[in-house]
C-alpha atoms as a PDB file:
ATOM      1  CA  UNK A   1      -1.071   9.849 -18.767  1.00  0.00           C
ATOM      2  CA  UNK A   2      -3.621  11.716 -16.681  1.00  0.00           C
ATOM      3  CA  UNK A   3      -2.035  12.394 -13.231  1.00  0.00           C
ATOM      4  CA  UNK A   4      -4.009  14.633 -10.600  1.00  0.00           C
ATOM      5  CA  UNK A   5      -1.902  14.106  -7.684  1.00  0.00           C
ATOM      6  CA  UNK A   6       1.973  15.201  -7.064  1.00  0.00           C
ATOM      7  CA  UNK A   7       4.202  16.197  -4.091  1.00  0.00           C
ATOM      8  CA  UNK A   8       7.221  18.708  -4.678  1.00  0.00           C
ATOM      9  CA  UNK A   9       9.995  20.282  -2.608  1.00  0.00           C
ATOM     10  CA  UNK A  10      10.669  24.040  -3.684  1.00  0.00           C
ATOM     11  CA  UNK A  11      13.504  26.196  -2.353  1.00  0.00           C
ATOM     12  CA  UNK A  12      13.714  29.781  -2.905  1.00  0.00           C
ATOM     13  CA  UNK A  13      17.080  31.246  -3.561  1.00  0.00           C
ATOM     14  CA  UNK A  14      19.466  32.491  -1.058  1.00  0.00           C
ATOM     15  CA  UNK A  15      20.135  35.954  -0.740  1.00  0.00           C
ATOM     16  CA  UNK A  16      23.618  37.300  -1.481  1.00  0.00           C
ATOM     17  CA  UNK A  17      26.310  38.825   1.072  1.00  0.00           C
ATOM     18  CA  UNK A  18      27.227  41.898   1.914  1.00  0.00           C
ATOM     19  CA  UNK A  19      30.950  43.159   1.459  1.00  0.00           C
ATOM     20  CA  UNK A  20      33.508  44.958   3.808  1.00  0.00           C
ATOM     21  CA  UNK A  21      35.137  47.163   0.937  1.00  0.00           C
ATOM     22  CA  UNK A  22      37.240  50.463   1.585  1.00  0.00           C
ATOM     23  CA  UNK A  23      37.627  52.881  -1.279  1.00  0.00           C
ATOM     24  CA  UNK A  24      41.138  52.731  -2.532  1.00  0.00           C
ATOM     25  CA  UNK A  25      42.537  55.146  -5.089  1.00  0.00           C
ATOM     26  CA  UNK A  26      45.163  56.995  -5.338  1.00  0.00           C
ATOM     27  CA  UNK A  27      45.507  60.499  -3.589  1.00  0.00           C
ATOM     28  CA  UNK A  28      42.060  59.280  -2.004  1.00  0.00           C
ATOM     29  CA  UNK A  29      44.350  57.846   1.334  1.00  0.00           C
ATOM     30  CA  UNK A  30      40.866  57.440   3.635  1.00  0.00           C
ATOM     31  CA  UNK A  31      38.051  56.706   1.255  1.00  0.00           C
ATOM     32  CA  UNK A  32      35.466  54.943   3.154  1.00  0.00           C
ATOM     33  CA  UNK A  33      33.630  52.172   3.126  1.00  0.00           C
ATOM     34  CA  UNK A  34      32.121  50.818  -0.293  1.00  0.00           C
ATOM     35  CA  UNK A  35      30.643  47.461   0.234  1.00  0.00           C
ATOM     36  CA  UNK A  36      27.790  47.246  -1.351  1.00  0.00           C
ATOM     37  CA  UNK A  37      24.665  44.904  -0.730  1.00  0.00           C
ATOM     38  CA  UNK A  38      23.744  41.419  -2.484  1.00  0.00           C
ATOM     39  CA  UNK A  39      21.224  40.664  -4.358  1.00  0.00           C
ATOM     40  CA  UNK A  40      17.847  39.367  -3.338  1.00  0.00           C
ATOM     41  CA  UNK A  41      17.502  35.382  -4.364  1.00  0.00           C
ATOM     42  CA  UNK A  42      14.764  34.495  -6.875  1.00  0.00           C
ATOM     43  CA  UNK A  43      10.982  33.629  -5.906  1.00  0.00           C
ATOM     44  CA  UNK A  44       9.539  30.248  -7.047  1.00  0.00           C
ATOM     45  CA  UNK A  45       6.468  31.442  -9.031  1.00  0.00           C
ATOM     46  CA  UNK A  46       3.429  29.211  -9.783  1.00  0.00           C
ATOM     47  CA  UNK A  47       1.343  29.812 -12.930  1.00  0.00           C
ATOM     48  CA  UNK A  48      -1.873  27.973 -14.410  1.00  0.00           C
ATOM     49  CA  UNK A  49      -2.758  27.321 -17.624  1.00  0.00           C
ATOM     50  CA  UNK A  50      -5.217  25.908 -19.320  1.00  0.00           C
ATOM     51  CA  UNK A  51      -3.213  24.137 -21.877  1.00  0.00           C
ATOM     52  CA  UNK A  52      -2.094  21.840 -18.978  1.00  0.00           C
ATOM     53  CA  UNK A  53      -4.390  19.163 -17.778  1.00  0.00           C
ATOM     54  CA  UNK A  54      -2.106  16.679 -15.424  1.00  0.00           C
ATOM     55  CA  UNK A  55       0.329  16.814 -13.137  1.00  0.00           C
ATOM     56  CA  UNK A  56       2.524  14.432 -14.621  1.00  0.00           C
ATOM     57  CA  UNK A  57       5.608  16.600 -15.252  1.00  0.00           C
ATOM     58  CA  UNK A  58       5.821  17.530 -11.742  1.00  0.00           C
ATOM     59  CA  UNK A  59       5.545  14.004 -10.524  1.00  0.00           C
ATOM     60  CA  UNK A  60       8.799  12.876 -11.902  1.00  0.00           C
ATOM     61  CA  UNK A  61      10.845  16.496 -11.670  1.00  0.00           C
ATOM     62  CA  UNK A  62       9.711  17.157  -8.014  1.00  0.00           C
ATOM     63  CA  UNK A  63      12.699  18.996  -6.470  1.00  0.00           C
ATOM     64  CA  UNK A  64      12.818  23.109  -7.854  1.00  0.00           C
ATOM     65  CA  UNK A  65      15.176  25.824  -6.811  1.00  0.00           C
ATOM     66  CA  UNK A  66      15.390  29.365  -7.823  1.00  0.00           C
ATOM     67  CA  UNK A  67      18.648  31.197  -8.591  1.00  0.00           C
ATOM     68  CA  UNK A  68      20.460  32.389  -5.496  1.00  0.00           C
ATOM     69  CA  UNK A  69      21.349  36.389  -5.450  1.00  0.00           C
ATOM     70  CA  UNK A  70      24.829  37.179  -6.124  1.00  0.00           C
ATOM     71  CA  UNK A  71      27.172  39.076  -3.705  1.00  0.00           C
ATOM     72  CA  UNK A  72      27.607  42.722  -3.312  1.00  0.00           C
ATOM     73  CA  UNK A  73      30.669  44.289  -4.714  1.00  0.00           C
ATOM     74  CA  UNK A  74      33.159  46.863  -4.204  1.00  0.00           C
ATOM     75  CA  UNK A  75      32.345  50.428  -5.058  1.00  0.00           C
ATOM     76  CA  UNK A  76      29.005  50.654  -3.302  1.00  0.00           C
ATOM     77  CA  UNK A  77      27.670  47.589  -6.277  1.00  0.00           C
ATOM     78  CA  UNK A  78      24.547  45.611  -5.206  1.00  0.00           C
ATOM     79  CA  UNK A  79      25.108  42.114  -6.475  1.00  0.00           C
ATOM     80  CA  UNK A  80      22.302  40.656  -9.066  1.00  0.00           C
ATOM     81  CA  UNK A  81      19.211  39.355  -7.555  1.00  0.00           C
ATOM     82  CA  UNK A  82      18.351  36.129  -8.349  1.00  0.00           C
ATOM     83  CA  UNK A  83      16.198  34.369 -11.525  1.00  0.00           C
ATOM     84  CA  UNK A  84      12.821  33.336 -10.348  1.00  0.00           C
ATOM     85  CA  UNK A  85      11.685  30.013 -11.466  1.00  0.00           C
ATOM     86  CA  UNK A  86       7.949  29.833 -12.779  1.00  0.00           C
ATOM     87  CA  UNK A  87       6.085  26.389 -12.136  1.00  0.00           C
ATOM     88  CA  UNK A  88       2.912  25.892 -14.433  1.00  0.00           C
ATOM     89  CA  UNK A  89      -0.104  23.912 -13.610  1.00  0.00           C
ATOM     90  CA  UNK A  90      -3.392  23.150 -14.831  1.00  0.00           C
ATOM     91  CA  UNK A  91      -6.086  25.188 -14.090  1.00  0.00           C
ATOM     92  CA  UNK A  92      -7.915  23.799 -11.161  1.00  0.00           C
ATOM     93  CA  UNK A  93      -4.867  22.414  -9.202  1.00  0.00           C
ATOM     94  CA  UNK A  94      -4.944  23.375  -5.039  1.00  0.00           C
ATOM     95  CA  UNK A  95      -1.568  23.710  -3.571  1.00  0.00           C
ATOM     96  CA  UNK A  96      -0.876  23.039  -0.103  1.00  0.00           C
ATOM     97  CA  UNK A  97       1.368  22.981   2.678  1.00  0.00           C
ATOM     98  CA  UNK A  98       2.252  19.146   2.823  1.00  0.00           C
ATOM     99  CA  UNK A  99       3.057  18.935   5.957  1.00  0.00           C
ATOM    100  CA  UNK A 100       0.326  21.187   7.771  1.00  0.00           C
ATOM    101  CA  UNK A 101      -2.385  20.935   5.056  1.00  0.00           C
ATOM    102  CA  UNK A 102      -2.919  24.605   4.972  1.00  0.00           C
ATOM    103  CA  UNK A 103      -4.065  25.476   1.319  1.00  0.00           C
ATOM    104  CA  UNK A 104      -1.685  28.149  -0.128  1.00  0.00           C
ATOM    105  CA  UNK A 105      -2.909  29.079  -3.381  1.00  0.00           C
ATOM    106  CA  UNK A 106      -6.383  27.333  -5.167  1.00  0.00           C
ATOM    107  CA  UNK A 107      -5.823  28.029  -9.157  1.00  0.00           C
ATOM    108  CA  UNK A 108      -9.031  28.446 -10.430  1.00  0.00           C
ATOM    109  CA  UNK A 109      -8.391  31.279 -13.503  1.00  0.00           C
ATOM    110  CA  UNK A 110      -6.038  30.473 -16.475  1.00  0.00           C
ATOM    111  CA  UNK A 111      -3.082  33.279 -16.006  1.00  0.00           C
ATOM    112  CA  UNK A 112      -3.067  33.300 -12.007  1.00  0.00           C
ATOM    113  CA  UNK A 113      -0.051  33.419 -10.717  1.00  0.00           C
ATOM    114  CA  UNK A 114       1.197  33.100  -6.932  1.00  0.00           C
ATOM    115  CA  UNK A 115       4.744  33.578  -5.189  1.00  0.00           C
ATOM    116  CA  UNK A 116       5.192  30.715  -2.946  1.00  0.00           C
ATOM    117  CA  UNK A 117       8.258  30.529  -1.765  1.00  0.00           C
ATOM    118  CA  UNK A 118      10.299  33.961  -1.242  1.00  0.00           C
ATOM    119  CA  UNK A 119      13.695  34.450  -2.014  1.00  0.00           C
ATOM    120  CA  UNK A 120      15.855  35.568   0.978  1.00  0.00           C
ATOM    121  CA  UNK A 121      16.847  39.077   1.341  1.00  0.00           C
ATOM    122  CA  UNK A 122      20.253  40.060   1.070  1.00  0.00           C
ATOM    123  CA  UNK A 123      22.975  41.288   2.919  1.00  0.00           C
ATOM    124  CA  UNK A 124      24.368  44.704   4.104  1.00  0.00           C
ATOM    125  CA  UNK A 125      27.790  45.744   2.707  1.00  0.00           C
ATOM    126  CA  UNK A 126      29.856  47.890   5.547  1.00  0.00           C
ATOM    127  CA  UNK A 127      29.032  51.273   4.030  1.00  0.00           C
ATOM    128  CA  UNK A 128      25.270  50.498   5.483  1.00  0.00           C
ATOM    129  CA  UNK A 129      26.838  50.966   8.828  1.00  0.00           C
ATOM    130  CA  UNK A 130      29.368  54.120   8.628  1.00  0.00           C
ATOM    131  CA  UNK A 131      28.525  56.749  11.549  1.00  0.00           C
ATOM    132  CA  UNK A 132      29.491  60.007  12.150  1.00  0.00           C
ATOM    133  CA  UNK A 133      30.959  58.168  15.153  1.00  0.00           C
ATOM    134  CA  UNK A 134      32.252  54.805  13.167  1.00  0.00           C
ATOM    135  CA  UNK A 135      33.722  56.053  10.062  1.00  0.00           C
ATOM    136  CA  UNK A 136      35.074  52.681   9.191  1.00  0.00           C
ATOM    137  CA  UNK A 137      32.776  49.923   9.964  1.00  0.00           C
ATOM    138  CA  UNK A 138      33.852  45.898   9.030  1.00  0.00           C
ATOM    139  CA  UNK A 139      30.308  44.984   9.710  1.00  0.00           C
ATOM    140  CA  UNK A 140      28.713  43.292   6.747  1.00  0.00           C
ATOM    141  CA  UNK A 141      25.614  41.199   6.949  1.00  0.00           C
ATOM    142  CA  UNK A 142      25.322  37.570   5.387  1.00  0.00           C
ATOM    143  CA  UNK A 143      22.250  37.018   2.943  1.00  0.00           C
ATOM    144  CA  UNK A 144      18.755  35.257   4.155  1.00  0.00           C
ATOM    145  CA  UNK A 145      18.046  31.666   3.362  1.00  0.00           C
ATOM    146  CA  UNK A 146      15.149  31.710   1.110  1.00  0.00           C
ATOM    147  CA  UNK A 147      11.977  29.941   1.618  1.00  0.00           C
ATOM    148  CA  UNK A 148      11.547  25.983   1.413  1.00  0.00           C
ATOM    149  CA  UNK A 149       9.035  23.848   1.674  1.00  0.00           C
ATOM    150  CA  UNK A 150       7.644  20.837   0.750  1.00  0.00           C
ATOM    151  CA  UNK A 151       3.906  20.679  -1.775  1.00  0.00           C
ATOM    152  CA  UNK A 152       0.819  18.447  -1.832  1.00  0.00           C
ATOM    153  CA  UNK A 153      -0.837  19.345  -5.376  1.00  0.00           C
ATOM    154  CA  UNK A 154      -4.303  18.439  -6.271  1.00  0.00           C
ATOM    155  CA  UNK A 155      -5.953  18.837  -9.333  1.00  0.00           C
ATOM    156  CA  UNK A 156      -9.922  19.392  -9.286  1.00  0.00           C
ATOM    157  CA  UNK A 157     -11.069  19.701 -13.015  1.00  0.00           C
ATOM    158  CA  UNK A 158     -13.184  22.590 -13.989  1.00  0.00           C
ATOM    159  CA  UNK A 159     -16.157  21.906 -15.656  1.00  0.00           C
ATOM    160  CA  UNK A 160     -20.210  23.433 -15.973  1.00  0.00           C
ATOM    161  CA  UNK A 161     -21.625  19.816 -16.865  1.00  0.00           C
ATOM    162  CA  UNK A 162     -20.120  16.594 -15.034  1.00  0.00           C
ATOM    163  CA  UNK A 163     -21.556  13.437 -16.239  1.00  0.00           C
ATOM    164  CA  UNK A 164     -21.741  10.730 -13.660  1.00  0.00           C
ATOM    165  CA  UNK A 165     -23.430   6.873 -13.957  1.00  0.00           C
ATOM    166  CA  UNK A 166     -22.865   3.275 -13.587  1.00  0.00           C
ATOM    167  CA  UNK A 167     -19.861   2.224 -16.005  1.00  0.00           C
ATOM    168  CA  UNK A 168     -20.864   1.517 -19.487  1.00  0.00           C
ATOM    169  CA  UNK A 169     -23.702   3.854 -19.206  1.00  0.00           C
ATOM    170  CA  UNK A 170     -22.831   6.129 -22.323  1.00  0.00           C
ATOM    171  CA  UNK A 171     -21.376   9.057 -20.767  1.00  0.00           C
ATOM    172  CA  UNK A 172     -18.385   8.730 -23.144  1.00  0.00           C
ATOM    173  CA  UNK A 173     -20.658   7.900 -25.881  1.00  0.00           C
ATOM    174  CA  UNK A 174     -22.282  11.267 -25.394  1.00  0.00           C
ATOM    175  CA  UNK A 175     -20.004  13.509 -24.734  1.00  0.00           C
ATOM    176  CA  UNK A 176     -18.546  12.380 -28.146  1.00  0.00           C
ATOM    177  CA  UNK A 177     -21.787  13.395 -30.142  1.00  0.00           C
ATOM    178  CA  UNK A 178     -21.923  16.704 -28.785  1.00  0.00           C
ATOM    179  CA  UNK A 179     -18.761  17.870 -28.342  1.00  0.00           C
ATOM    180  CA  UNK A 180     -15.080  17.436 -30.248  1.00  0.00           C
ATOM    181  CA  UNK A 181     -13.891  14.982 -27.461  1.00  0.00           C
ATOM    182  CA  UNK A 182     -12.326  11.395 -28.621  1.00  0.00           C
ATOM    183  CA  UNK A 183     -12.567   9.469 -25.598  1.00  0.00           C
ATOM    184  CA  UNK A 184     -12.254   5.536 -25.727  1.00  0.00           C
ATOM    185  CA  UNK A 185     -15.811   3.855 -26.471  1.00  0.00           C
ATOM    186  CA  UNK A 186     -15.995   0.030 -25.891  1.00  0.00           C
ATOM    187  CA  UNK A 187     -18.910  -2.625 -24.728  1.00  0.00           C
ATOM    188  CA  UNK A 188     -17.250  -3.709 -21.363  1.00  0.00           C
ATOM    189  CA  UNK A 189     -17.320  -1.912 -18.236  1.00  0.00           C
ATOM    190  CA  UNK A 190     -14.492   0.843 -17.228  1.00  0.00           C
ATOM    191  CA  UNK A 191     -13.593   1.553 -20.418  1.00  0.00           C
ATOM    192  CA  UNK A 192     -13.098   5.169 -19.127  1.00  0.00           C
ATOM    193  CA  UNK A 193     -10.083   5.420 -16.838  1.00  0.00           C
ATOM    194  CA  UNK A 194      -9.922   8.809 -17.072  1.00  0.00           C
ATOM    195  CA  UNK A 195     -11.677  11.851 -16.954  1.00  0.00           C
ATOM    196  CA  UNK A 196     -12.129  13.586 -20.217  1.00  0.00           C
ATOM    197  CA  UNK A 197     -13.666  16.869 -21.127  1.00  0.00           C
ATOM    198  CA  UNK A 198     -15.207  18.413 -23.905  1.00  0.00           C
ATOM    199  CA  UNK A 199     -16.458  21.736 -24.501  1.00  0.00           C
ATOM    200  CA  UNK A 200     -20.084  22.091 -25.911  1.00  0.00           C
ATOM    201  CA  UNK A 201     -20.481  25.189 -28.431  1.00  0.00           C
ATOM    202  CA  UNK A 202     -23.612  26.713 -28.196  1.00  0.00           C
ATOM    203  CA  UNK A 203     -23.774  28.537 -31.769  1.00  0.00           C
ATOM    204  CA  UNK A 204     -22.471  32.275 -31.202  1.00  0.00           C
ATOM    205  CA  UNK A 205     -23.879  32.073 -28.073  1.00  0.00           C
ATOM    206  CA  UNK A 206     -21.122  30.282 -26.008  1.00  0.00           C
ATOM    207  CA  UNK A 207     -20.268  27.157 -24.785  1.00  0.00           C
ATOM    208  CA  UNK A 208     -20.052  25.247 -22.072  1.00  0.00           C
ATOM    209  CA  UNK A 209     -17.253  22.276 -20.636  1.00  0.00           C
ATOM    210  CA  UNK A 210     -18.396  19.072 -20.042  1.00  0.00           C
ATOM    211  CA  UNK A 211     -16.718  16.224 -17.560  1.00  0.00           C
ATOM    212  CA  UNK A 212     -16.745  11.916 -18.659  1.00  0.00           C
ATOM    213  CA  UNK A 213     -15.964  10.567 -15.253  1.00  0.00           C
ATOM    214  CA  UNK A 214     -15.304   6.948 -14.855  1.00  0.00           C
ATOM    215  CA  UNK A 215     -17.803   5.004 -13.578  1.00  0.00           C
ATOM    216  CA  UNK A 216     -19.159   4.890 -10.475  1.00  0.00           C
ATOM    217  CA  UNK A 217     -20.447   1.656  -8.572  1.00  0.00           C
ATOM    218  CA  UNK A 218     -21.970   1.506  -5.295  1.00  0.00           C
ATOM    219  CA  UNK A 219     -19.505   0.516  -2.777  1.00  0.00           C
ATOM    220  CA  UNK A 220     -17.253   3.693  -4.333  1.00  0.00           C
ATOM    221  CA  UNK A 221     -16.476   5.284  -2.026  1.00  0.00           C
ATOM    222  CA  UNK A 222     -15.090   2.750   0.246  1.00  0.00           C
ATOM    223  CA  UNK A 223     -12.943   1.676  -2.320  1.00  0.00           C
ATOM    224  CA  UNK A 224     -14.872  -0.662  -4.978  1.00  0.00           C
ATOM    225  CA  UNK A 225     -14.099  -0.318  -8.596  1.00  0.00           C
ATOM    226  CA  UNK A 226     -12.427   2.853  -9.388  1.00  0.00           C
ATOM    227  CA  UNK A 227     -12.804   3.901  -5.945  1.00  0.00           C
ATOM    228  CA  UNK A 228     -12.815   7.895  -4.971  1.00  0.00           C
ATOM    229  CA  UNK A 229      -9.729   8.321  -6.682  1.00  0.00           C
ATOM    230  CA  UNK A 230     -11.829  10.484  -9.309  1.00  0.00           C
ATOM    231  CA  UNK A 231     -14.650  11.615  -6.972  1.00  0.00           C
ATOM    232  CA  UNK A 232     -13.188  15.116  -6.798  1.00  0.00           C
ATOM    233  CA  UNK A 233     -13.323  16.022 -10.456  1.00  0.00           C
ATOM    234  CA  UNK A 234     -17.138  16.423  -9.795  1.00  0.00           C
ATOM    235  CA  UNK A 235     -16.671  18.591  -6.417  1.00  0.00           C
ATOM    236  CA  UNK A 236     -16.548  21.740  -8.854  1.00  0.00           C
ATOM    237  CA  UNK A 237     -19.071  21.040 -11.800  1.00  0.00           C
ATOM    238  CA  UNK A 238     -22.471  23.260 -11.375  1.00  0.00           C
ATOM    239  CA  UNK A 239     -24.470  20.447 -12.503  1.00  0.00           C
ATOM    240  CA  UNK A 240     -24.221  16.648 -12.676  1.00  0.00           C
ATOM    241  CA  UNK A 241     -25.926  14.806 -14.971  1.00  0.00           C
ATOM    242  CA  UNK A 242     -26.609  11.151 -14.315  1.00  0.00           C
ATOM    243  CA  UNK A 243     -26.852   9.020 -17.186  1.00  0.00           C
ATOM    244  CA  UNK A 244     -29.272   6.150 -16.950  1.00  0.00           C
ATOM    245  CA  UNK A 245     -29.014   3.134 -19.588  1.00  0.00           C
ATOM    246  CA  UNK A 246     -32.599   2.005 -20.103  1.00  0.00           C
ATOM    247  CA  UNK A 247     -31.631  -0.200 -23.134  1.00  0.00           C
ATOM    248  CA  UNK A 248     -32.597  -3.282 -20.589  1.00  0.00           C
ATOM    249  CA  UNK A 249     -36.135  -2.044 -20.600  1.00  0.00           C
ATOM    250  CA  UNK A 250     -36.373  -1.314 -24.222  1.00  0.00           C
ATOM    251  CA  UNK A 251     -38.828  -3.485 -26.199  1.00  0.00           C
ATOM    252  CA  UNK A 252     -37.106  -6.444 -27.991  1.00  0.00           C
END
């Protein structure tokens, strides 16, 4: 199911606390303070790859959270930072503040990767705080929240070629004959719901991708037929191609 379109919530983990700890052993009767620090929570990470090409997963699991840092520990031991959690999308998906629209992050390489949510800091155990005037601090900081936010994600396919043109035009038809592409092929309008994309090999010279988007009618972008749901796939594309059936004006 092709899916270019999701919302998610993310939450970055929490940092750990700092400990009040005193050093206690024997013949040691005034140690000092050893409460050491916590550990830093765990970034939500986003990664695209090409392998991906919908949103789909992150439709239905839309809620994330990264591991929260542990606490600090006695003898001057910094708790473990938190796991960060790694999202992937397809390559060509925009991520944005939902609520602002800002645009975070646009994935337009296959391997980019972007923090975007940090995990909080985390707290100072008491020996952070020992003076030559306050040998034996109780102060001990709590850890940061971490980040959280909620995500509008858009996917834009990446293509060189996209093929537009009144529905049943042929545009699946020919991006079947010259590339490996399988998309459905039938005589009645719309039988492209979807866009598809096919990559073009050009000997040992290279290739090039090629986007089937659905059909386009006039009226489309105020709603009619498929409406502009798909209009965005060909935002990217360095050249459009519009297909043309002339088989009404071929001689009988």
């Amino acid at each position: 199911m092709f899916v270019d379109e999701a919302r998610i919530a993310v939450r970055a983990g929490r940092g750990g606390n700092g400990i009040c700890s005193f050093r206690r052993e024997m013949f040691v009767p005034r140690g000092g303070p050893d409460g050491g620090d916590g550990g830093n929570g765990g970034d939500i990470v986003m990664t695209a790859s090409h392998r991906l090409t919908t949103l789909l997963d992150l439709r239905y699991l839309n809620h994330y959270e990264a591991e929260n840092g542990r606490h600090g520990g006695a003898s001057n031991c910094t708790g473990r930072s938190g796991e960060d959690l790694t999202i992937t999308v397809p390559v060509g998906t925009i991520v944005s503040d939902d609520q602002t629209k800002e645009t975070l992050v646009d994935f337009i390489e296959d391997g980019q990767t972007a923090i975007i949510a940090h995990g909080g800091r985390g707290g100072k155990g008491n020996s952070n705080f020992a003076t030559s005037v306050n040998r034996v601090p109780t102060k001990c900081t709590p850890g940061n929240p971490g980040e959280e936010q909620t995500l509008r994600l858009e996917l834009k396919l990446l293509a060189d070629v996209g093929l537009v043109g009144f529905p049943n035009a042929g545009k699946s038809t020919l991006i079947a004959a010259i590339s490996a592409a399988r998309p459905k092929i039938a005589d009645y309008p719309f039988t492209t719901l979807i866009p598809n994309l096919g990559i073009v090999r050009l000997g040992s010279d290279g290739s090039f991708v090629v986007a089937d988007i659905p059909g386009l009618i006039e009226g489309a972008h105020e709603g009619k037929g498929l409406g502009v749901q798909f209009l965005r796939h060909i935002e990217r594309t360095a050249f459009l191609l519009h297909l043309i059936d002339v088989s009404e004006w071929a001689p009988d």
